[in-house]
Protein backbone atom coordinates (compact mmCIF):
# COMPACT_ATOMS: atom_id res chain seq x y z
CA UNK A 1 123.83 81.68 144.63
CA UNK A 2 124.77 82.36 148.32
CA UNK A 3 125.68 85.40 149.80
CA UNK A 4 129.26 85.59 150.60
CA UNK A 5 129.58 87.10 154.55
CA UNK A 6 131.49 90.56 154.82
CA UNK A 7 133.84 92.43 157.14
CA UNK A 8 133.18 96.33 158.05
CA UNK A 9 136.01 98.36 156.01
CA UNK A 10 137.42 99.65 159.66
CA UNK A 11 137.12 96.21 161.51
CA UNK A 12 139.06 94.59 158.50
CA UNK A 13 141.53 96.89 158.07
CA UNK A 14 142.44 97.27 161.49
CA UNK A 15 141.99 93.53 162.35
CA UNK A 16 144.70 92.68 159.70
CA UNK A 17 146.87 95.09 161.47
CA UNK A 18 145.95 94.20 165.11
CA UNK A 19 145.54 90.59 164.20
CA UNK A 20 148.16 89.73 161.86
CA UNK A 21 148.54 85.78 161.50
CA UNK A 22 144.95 84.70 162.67
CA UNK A 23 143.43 88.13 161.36
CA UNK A 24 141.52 85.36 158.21
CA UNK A 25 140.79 82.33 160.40
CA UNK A 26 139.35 84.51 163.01
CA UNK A 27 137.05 86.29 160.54
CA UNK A 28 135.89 82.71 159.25
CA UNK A 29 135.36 81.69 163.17
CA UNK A 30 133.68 85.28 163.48
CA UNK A 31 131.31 84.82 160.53
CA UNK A 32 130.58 80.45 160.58
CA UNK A 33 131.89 80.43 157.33
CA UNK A 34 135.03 79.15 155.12
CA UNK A 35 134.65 82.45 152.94
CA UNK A 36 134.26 86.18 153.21
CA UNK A 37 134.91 89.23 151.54
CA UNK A 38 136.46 92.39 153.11
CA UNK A 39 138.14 95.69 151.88
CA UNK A 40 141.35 97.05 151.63
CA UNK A 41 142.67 100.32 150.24
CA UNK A 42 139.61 100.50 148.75
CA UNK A 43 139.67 97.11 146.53
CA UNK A 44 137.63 94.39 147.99
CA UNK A 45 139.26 91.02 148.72
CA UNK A 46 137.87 87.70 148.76
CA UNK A 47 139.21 85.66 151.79
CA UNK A 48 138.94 81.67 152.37
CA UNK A 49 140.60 78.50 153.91
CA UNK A 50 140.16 75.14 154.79
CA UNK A 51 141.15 71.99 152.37
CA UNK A 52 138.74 72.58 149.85
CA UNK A 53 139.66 76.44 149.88
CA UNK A 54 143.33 75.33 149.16
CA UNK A 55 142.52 73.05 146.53
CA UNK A 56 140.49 75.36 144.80
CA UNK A 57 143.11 77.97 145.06
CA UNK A 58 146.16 76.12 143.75
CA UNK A 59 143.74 74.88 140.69
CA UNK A 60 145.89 76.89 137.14
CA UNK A 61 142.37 76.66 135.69
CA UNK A 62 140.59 78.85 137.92
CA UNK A 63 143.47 81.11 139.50
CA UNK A 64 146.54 83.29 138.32
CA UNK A 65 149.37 85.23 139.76
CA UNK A 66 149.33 88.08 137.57
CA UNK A 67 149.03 91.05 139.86
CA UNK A 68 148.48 89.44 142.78
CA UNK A 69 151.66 90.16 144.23
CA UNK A 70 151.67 93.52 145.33
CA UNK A 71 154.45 95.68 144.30
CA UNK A 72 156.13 96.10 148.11
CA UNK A 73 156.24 92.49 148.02
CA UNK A 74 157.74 92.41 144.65
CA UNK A 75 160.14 95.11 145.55
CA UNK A 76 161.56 93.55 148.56
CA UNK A 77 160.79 89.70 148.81
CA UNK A 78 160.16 88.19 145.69
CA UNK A 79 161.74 90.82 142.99
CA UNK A 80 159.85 92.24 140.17
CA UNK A 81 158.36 90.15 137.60
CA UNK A 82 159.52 86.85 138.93
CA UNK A 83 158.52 83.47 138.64
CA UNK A 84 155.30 84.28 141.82
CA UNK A 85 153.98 86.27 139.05
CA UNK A 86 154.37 84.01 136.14
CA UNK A 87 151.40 81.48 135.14
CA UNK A 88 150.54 78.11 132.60
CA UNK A 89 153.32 77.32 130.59
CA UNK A 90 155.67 80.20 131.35
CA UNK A 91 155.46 79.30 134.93
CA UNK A 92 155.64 75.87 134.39
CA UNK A 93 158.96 76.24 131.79
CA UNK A 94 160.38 78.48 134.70
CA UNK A 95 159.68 75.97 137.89
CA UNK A 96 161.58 73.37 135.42
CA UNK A 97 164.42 75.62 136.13
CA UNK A 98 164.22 75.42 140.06
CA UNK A 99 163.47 71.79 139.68
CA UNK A 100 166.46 70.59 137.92
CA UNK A 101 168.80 71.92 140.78
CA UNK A 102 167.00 70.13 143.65
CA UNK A 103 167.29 66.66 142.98
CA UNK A 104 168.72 64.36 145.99
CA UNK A 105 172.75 64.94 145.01
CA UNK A 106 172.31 68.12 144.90
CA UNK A 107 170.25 68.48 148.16
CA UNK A 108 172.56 66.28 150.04
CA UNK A 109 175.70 68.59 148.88
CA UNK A 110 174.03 71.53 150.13
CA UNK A 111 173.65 69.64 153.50
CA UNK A 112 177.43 68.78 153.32
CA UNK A 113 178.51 72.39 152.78
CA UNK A 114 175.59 73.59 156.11
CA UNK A 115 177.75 70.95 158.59
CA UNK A 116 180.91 72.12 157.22
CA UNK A 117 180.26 76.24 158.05
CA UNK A 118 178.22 74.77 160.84
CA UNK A 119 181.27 73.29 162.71
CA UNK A 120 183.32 76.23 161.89
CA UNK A 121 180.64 78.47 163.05
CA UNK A 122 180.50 76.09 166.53
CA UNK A 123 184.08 76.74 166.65
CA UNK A 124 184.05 80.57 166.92
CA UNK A 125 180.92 80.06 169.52
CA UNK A 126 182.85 78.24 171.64
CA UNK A 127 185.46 81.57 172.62
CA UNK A 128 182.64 83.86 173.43
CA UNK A 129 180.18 83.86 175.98
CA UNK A 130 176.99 83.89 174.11
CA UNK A 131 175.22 83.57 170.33
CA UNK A 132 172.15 84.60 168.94
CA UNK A 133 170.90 81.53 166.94
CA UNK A 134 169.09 83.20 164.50
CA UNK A 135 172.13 85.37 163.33
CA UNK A 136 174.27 82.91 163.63
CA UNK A 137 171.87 80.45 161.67
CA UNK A 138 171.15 83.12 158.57
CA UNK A 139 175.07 83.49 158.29
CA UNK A 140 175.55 79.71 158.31
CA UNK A 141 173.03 79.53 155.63
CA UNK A 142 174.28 82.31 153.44
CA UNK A 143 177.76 80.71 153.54
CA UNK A 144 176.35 77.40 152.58
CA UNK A 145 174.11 78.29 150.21
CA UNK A 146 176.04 80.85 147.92
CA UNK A 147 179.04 78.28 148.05
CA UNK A 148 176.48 75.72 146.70
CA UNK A 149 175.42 77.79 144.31
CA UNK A 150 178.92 78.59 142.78
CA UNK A 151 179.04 82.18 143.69
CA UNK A 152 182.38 83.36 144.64
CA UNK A 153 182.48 84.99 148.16
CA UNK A 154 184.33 86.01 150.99
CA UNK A 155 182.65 84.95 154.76
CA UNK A 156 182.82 88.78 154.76
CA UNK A 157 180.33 88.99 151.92
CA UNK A 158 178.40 86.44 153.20
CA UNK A 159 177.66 87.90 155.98
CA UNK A 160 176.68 90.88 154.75
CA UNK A 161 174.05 88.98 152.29
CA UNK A 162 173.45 87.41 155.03
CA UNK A 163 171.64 90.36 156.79
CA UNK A 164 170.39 91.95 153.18
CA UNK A 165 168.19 88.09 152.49
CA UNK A 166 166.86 88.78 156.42
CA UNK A 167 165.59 92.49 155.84
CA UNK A 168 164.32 91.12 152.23
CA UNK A 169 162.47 89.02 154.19
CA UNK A 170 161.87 90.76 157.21
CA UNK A 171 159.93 93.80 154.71
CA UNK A 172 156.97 92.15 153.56
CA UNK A 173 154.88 92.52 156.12
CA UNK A 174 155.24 96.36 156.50
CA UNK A 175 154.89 99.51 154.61
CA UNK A 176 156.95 101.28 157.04
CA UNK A 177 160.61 101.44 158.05
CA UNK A 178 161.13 97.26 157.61
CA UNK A 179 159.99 97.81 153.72
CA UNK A 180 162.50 100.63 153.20
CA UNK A 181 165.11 98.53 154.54
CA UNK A 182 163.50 95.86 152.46
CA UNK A 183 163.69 97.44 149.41
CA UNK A 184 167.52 99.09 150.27
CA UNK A 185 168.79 95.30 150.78
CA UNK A 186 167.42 94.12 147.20
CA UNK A 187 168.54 96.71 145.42
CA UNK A 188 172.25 95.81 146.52
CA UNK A 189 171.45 92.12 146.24
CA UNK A 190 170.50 92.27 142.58
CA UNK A 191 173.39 94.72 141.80
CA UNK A 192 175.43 92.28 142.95
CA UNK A 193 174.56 88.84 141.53
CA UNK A 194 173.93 90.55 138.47
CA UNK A 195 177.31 91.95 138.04
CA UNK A 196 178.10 87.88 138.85
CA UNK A 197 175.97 87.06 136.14
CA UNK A 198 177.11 89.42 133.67
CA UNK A 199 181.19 87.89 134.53
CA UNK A 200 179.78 84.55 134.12
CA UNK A 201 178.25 85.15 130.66
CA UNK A 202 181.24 87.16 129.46
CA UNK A 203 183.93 84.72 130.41
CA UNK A 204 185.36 86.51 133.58
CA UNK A 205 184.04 84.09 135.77
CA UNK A 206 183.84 80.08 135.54
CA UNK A 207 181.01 77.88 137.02
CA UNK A 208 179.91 74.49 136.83
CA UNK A 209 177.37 73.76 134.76
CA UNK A 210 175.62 72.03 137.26
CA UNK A 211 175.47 74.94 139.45
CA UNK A 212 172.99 77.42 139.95
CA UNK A 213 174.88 80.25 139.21
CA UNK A 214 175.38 78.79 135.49
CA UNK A 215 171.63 77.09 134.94
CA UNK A 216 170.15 80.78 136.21
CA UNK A 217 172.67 82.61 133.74
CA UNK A 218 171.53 80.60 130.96
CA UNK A 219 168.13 79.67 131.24
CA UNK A 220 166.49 80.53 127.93
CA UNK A 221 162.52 81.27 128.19
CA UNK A 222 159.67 79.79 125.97
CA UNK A 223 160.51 81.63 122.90
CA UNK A 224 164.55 80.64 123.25
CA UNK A 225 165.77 83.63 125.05
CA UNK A 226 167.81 84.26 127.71
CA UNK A 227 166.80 86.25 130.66
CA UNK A 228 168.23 89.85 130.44
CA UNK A 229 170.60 89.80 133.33
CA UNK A 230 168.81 91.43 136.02
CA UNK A 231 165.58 89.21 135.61
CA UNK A 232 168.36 85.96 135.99
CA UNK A 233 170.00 87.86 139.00
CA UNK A 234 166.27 87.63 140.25
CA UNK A 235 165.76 84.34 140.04
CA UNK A 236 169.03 83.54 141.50
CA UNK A 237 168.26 85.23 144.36
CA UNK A 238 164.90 83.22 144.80
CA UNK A 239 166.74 80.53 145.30
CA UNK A 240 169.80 81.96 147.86
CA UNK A 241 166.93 84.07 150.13
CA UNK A 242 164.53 81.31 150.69
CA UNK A 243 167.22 79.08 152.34
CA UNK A 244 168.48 81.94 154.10
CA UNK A 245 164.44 82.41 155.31
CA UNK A 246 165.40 78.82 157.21
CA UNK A 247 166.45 80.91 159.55
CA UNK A 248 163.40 81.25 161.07
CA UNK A 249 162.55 77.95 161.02
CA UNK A 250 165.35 77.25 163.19
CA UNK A 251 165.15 79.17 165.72
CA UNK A 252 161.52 78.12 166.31
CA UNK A 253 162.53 74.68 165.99
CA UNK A 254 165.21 75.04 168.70
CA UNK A 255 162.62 77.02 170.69
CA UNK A 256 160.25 73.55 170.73
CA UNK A 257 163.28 71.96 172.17
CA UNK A 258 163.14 74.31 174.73
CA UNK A 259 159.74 73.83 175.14
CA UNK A 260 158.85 71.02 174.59
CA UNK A 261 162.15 68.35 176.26
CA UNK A 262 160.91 65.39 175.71
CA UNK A 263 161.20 65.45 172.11
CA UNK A 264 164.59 66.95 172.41
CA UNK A 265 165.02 63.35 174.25
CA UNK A 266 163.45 61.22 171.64
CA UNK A 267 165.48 62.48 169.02
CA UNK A 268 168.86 62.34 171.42
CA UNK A 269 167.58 58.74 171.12
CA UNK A 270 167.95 58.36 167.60
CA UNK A 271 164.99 58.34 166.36
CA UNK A 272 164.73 59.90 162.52
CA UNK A 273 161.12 59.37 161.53
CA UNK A 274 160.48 61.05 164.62
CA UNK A 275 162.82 64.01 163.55
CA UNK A 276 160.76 64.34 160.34
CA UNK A 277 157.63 64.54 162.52
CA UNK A 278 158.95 67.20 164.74
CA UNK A 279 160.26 69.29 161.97
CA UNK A 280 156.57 69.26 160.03
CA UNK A 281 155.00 69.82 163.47
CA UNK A 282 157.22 72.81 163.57
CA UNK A 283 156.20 74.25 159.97
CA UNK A 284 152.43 73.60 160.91
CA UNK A 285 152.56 75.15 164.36
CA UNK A 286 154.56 78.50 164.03
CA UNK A 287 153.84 81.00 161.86
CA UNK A 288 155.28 81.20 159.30
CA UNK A 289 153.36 82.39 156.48
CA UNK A 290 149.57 83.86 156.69
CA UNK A 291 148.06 83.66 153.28
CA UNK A 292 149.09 83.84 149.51
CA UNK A 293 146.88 85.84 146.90
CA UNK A 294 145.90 85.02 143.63
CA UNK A 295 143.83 86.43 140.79
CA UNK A 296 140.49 84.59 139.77
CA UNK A 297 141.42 83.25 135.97
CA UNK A 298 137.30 83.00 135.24
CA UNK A 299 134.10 83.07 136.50
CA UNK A 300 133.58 80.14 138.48
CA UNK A 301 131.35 78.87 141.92
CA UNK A 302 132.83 77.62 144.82
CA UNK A 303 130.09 76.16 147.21
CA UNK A 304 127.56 78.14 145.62
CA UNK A 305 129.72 81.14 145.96
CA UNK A 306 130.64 83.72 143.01
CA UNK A 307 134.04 84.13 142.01
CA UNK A 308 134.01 86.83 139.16
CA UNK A 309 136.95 87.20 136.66
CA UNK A 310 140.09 89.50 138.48
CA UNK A 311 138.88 89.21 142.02
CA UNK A 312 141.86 89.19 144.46
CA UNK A 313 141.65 86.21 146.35
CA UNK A 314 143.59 85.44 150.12
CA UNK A 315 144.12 81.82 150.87
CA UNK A 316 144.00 81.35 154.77
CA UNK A 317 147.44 79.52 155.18
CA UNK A 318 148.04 79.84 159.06
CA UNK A 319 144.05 79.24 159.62
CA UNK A 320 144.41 76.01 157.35
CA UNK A 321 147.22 74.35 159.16
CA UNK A 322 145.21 75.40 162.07
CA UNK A 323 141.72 74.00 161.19
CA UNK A 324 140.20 71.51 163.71
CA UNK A 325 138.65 69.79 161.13
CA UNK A 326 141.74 68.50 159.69
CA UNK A 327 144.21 68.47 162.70
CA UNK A 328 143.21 67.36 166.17
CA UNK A 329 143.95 69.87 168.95
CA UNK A 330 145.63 72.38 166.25
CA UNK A 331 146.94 74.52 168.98
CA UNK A 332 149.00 72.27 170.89
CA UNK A 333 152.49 71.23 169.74
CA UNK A 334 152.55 67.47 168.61
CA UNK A 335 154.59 65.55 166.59
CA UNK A 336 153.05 62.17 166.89
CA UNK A 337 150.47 63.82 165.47
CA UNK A 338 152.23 62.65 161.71
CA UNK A 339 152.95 59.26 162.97
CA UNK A 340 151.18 57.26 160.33
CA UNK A 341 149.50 60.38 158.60
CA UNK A 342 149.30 60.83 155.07
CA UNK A 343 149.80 64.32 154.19
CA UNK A 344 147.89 65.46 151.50
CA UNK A 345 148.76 67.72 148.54
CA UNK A 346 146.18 70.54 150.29
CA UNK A 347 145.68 69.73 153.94
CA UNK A 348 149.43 70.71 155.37
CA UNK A 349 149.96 74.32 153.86
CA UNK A 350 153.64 75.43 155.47
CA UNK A 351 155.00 76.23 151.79
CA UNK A 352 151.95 76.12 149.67
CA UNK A 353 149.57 73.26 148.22
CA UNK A 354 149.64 71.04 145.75
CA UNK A 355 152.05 69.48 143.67
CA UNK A 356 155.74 71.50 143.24
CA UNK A 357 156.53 70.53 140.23
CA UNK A 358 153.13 71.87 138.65
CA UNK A 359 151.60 74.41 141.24
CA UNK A 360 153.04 77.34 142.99
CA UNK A 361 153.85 75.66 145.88
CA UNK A 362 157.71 76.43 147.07
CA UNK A 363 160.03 74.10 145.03
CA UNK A 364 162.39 74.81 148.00
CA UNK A 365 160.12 72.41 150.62
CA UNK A 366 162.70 69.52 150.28
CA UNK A 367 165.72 71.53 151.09
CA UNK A 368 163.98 73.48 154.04
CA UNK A 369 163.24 69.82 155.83
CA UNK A 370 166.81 68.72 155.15
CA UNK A 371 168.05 71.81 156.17
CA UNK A 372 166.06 71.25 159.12
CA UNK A 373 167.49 67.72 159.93
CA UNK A 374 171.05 69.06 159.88
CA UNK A 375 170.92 71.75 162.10
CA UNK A 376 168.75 70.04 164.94
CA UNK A 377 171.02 66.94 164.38
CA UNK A 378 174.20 69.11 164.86
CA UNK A 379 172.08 71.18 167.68
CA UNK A 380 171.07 68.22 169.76
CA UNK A 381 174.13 65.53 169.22
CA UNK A 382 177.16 67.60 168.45
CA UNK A 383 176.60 70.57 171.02
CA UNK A 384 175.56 71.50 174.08
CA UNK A 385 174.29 74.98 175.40
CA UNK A 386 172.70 76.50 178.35
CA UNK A 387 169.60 79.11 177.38
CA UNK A 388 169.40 81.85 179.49
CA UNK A 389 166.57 84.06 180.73
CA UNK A 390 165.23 85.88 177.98
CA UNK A 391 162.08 87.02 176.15
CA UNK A 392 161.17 84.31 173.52
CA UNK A 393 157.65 86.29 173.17
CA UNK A 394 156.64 86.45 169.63
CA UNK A 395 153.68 88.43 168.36
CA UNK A 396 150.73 87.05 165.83
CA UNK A 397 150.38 90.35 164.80
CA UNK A 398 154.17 91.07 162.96
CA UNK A 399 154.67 89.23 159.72
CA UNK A 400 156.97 88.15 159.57
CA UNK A 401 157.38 86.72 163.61
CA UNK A 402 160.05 85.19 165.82
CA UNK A 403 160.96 85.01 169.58
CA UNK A 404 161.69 88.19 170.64
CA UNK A 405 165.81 87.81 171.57
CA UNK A 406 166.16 85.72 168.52
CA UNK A 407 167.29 83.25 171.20
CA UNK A 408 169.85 83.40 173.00
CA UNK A 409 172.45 80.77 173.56
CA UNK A 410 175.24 80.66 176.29
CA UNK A 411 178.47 78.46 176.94
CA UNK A 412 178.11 76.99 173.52
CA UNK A 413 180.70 73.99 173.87
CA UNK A 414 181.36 70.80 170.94
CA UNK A 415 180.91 67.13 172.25
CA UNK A 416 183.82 65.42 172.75
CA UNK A 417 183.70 62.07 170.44
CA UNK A 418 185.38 59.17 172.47
């Protein structure tokens, strides 16, 4: 049995704080080693990454979610209870759910619905001088995604659950002010699609039966029940403020345009594989996510390490898509880089490992890349902008991260189609 290496209590804590993103993979750089153990508020955490780390983790026989999402993550990102936290056959009964709704008719009528509020969004950024794209993205996205999901709302509405998704989101890496907010925005959110819930089941309100709205409402669980109403309101909502979350894949997509011009070119050339490169290089290169937690299920070894029943466990997610062992020259922005590469369930960790349909990985992916697509297509062929000066900064250490102005876009104007 080897000795697993451990971080000083004050270099940990304040490293994670200091740190942020990196704080894991530098620790692994720090000590040679894919593993090491550390302690926070007192409870000590296991920490690892790499391939082999991430296949481990996502393995139902040797990890759980059970109380490994903290409750100011449940109380402001996820919502309590939800399916993070669920595990074997509940979990895999409740990802069924999610699953049924993203199939490629209903992905590509989300994409319909993001071009349609996108050109009416293009047409209001036309009469003023300047945009902030990530605003102006969320909003987009809220529209889109609520109409998809057969909630009735006003663009009014929309916008205002618009902002609530982006401080939901916005919360999780703080204790502070940003949770409060956090928690403030949920609180209205679930009021809300619950009362939508609760008209839908009592007749008030009609829905498709296709549409999320109605499959959340009357999902029944492994013993034949349905979800009390504020537990389907939940789950509802884990599917509208995830897409909203695109957000900030946008904007740092449109920030490697700015960046990085000759791919803007390649894809003014047509070129969709391409596209799809770009838009993984994007998810591997910014940060996005740091790490996910899980539970250890049993005692097991892991390269001659102990593992002991209820440990909390952090997979390195930001260190994983940054390892040099599985991508060449991980700091430097390349799309060719997935030219001919096959990405493998545990090597490419953006929105978790594995398999969707059977692991915890974000049953969302699909719809983030198409989402993706449309807005860069729409971004590169349909407008044109000029970017002024501005700070695009964005700090390792917040979690979650973007540029710093959100980035700014002037003179937004439509191209004219001979």
């Amino acid at each position: 049995m080897q000795h697993i290496p451990r971080e000083n209590i004050l270099a940990g804590g304040l490293g994670l704080i200091n740190e942020g993103f990196p704080f894991i993979m530098n620790r692994r750089i720090k000590h040679k080693s894919d593993i090491f153990k550390m302690s926070i508020l007192g409870f000590d955490v296991i920490c690892f990454g790499g391939e082999d780390a991430a296949k481990t983790f996502y393995d139902p026989q040797k990890f759980v979610r059970k109380g490994a999402v903290p409750p100011p993550i449940q109380n402001t990102l996820t919502g309590k209870n939800a399916i993070h936290t669920r595990d074997a056959h509940e979990h895999q009964h409740r990802k069924a759910m999610f699953m049924s709704l993203l199939n490629d008719g209903n992905i590509g009528s989300l994409q319909d619905l993001v071009r349609e509020e996108l050109a009416k969004a293009s047409a209001v950024w036309e009469t003023i001088p300047r945009i902030v794209l990530f605003r102006e993205a969320a909003e987009v996205l809220a529209k889109a995604i609520c109409r998809w999901a057969g909630i009735p709302v006003t663009d009014e509405q929309a916008v205002h659950a618009a902002r609530s998704f982006v401080a939901m989101v916005d919360a999780y890496g703080s204790l502070g002010s940003r949770n409060i907010r956090g928690r403030k925005a949920r609180k209205e959110m679930e009021k809300w699609i619950s009362a939508v819930i609760s008209d839908l089941r009592s007749g008030k309100l009609e829905a498709e039966k296709q549409s999320a709205v109605y499959v959340c409402a009357h999902y029944r669980d492994t013993k034949g029940n349905l979800l009390d109403i504020k537990m389907a309101a939940v789950e509802l909502l884990n599917i509208l403020r995830p897409t909203v979350a695109i957000s900030w894949y946008v904007t740092f997509a449109v920030l490697a345009l700015r960046d990085y011009p000759e791919c803007r070119q390649k894809m003014m050339e047509g070129e969709d594989e391409y596209l799809t490169h770009f838009i993984n290089e994007v998810r591997r290169f910014y940060p996005f996510a740091p790490f996910m937690g899980a539970r250890v299920k049993k005692d097991f070894q892991w390269r001659e390490h102990r593992f002991a029943k209820g440990s909390l466990v952090l997979l390195d997610m930001y260190g994983t898509n940054h390892d040099p062992r599985l991508w060449e020259e991980p700091f430097s922005f390349n799309p060719d880089r997935f030219a001919g590469r096959y990405i493998k369930p545990f090597d490419f960790l953006a929105q978790g490992g594995g398999d969707a349909r059977s692991t915890h990985r974000c049953p969302g992916e699909l719809i983030t890349v198409e989402t993706l697509k449309t807005f860069l297509i729409f971004l590169i062929r349909d407008v044109r902008y000029q970017v002024p000066e501005q700070d695009l900064s964005y700090s390792l250490a917040r979690m979650p991260t973007m540029p710093q102005s959100g980035f700014i876009m002037e003179k937004v104007k439509m191209n004219k189609i001979d």
